[in-house]
C-alpha atoms as a PDB file:
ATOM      1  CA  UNK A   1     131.063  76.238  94.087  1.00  0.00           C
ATOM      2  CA  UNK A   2     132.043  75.253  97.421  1.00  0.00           C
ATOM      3  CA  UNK A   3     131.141  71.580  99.075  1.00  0.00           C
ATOM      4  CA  UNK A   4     129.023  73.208 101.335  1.00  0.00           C
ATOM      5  CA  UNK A   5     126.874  74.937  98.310  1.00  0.00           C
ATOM      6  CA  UNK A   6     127.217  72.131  96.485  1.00  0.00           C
ATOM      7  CA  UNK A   7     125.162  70.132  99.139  1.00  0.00           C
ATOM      8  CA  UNK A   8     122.354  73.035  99.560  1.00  0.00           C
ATOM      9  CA  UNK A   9     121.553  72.749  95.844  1.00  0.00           C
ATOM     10  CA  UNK A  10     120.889  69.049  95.861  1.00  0.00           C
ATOM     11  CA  UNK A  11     118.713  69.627  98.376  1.00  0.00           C
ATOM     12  CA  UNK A  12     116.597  71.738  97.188  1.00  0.00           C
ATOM     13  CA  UNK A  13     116.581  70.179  94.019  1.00  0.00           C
ATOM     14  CA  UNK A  14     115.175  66.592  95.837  1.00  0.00           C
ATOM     15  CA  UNK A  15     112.781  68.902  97.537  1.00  0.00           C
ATOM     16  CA  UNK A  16     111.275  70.240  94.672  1.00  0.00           C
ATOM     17  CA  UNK A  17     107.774  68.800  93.640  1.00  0.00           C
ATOM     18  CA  UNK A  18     107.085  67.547  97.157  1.00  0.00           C
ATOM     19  CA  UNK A  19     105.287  69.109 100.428  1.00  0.00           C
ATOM     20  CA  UNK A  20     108.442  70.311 103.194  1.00  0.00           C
ATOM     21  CA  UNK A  21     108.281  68.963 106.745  1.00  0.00           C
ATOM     22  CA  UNK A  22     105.520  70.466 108.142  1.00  0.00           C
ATOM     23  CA  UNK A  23     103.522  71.192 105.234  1.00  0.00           C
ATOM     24  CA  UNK A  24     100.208  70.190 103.665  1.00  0.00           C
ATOM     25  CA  UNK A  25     100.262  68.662 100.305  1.00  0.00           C
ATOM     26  CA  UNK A  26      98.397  71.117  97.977  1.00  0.00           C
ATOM     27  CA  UNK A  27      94.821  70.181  97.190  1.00  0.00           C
ATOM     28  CA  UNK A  28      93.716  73.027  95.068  1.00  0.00           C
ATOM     29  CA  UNK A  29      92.711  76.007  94.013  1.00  0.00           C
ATOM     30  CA  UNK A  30      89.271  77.322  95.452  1.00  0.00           C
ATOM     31  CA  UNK A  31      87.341  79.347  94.338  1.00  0.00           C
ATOM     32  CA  UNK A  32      85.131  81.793  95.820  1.00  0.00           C
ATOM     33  CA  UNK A  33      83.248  83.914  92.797  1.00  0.00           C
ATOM     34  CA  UNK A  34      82.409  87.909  93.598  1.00  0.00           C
ATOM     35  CA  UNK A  35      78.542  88.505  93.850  1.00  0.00           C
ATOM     36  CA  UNK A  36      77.479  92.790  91.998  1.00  0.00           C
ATOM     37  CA  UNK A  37      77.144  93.742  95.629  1.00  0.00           C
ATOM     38  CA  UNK A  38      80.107  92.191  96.597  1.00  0.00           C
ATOM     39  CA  UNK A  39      81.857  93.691  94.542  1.00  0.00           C
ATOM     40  CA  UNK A  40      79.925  97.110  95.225  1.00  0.00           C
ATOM     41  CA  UNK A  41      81.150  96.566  99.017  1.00  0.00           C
ATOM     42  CA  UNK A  42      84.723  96.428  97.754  1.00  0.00           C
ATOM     43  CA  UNK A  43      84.577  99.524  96.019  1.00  0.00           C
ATOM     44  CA  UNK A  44      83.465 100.973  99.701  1.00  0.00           C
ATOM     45  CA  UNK A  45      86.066  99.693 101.329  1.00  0.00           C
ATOM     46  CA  UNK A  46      88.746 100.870  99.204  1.00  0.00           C
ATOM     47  CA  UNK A  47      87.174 104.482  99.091  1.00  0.00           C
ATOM     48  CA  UNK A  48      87.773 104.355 102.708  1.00  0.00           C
ATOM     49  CA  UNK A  49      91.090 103.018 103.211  1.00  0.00           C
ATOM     50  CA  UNK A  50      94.166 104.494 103.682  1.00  0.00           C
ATOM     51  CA  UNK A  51      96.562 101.684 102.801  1.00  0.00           C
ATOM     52  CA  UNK A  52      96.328  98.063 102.913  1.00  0.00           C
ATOM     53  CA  UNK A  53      99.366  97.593 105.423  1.00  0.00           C
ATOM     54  CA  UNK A  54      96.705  96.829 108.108  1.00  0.00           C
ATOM     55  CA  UNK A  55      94.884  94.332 106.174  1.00  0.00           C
ATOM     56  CA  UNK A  56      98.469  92.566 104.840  1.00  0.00           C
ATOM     57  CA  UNK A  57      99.537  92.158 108.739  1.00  0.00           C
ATOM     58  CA  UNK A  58      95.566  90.580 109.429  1.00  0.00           C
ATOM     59  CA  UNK A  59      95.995  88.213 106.672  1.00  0.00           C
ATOM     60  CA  UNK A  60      99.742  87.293 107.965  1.00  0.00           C
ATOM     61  CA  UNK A  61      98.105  87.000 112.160  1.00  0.00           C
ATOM     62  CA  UNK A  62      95.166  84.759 110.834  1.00  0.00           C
ATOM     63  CA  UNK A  63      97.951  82.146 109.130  1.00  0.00           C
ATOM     64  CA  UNK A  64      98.228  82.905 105.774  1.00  0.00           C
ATOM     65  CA  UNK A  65     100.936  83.770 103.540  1.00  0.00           C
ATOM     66  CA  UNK A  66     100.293  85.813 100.934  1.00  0.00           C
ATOM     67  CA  UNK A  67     101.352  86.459  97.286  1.00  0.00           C
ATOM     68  CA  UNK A  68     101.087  89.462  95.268  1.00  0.00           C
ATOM     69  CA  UNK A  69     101.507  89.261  91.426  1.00  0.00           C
ATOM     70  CA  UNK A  70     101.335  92.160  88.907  1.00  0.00           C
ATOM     71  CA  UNK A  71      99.898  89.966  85.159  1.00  0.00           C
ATOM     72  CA  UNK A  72     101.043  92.065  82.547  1.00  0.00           C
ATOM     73  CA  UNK A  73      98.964  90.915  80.029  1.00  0.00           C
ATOM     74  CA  UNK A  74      95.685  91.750  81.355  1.00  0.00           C
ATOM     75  CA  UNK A  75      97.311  94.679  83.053  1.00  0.00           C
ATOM     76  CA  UNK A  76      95.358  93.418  86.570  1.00  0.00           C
ATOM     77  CA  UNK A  77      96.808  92.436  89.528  1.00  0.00           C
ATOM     78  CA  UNK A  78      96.214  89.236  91.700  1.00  0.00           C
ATOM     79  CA  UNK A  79      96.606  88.414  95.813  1.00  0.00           C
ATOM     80  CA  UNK A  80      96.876  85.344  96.496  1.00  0.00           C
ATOM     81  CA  UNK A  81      96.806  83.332 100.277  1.00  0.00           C
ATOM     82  CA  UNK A  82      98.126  79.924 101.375  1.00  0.00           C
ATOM     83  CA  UNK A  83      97.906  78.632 104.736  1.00  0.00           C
ATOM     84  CA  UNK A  84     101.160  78.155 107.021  1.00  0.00           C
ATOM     85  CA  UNK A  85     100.974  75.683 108.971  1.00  0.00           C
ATOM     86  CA  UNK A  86      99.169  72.014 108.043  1.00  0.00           C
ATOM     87  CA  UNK A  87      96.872  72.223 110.782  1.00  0.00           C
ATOM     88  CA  UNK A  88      95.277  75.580 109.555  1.00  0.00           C
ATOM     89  CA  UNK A  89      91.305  75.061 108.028  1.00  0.00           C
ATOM     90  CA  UNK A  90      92.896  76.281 104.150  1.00  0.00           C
ATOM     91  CA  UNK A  91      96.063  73.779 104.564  1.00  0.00           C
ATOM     92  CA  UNK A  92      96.528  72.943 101.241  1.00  0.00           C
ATOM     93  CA  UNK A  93      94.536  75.534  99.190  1.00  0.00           C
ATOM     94  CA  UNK A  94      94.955  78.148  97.693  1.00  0.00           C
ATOM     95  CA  UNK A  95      92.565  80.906  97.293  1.00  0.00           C
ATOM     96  CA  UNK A  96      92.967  84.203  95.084  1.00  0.00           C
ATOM     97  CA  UNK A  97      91.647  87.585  94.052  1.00  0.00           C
ATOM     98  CA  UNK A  98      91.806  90.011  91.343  1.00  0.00           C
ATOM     99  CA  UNK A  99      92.278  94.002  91.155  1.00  0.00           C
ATOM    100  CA  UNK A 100      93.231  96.776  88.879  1.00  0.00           C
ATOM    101  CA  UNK A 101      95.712  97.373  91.501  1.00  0.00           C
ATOM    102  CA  UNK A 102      97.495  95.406  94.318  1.00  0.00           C
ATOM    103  CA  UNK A 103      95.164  97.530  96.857  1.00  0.00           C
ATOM    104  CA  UNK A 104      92.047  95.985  95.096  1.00  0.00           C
ATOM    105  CA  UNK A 105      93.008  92.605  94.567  1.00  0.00           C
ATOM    106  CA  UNK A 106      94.810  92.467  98.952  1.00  0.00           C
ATOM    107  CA  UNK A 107      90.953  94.110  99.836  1.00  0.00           C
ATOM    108  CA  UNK A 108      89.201  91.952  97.714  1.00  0.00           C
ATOM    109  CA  UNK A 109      91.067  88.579  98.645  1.00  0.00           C
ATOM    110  CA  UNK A 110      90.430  89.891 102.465  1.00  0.00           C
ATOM    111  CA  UNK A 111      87.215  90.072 101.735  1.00  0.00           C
ATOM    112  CA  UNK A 112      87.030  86.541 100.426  1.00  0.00           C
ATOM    113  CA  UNK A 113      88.688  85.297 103.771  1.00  0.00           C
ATOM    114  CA  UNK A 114      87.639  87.675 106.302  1.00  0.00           C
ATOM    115  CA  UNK A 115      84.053  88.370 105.529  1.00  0.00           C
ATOM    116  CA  UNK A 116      82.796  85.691 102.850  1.00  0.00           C
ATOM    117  CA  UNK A 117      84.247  82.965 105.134  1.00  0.00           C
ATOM    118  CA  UNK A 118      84.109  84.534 108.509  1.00  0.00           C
ATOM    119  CA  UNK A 119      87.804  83.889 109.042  1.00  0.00           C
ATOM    120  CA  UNK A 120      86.887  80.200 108.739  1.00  0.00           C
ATOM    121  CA  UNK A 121      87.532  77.164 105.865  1.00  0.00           C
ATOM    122  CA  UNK A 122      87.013  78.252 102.319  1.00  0.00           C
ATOM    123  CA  UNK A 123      84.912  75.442 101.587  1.00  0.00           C
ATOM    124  CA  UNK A 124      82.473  75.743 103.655  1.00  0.00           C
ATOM    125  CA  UNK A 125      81.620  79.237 102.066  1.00  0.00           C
ATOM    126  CA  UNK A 126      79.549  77.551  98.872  1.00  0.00           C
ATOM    127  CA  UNK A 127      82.726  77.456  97.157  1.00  0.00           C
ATOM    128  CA  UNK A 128      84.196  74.707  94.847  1.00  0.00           C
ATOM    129  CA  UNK A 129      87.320  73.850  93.609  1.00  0.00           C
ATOM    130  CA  UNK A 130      88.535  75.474  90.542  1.00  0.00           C
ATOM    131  CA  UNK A 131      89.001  72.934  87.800  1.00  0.00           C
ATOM    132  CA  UNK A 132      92.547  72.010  87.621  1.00  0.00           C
ATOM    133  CA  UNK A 133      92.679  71.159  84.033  1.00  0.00           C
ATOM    134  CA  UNK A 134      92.587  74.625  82.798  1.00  0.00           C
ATOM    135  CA  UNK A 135      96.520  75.260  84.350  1.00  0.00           C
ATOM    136  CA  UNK A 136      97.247  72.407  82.138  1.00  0.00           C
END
């Protein structure tokens, strides 16, 4: 490994466990729990959608970045957002959703953001944070 490597990996190594320049220090997970007939309007929505490429590049223009995760052992799928930049209303949180397939869980985790919380902060949509101990 050259000098020049050498020098990369100790940097990210120091970086690990702490916030990069620019970045808001994670606060939490928040959760936002699915109502019968908000879950009945997700069901609509993905009967009449064609793909969720539209709804990936809305997430992306509002500021978030967004994770998709296949769990193997429940056979669901999650979507997950995090703010980009540390002035954003969600700097810091995290907020997620669950589907039997990545279209279900990117629809229903825009749903959370876009119609839940109007686009807005997460908290402010009756929401609390998700206890903490249970990643433990």
């Amino acid at each position: 490994m050259g000098a020049t490597q050498s020098n990369l990996m100790d940097k990210k190594r120091k970086a690990k466990g702490r916030p990069s320049e620019g970045s808001q220090a994670f606060k939490g997970f928040i959760n936002i729990p699915l109502t019968d007939p908000d879950k009945e309007r997700i069901k609509t929505i993905l009967e009449e959608a064609d793909t969720i490429e539209s709804t990936l590049l809305e997430l992306t223009s509002e500021g978030y970045k967004i994770s998709l995760r296949e769990d193997t052992t429940s056979g669901s799928y999650s979507a997950s957002a995090t703010a980009v930049t540390p002035d954003h209303a969600n700097a810091g949180y995290a907020l997620t959703a669950y589907g039997p397939d990545i279209q279900g869980a990117v629809i229903a985790l825009a749903y959370k953001i876009l119609t839940l919380c109007e686009g807005g902060s997460w908290e402010s949509a009756q929401s609390v944070l998700a206890p903490t101990d249970k990643w433990k």
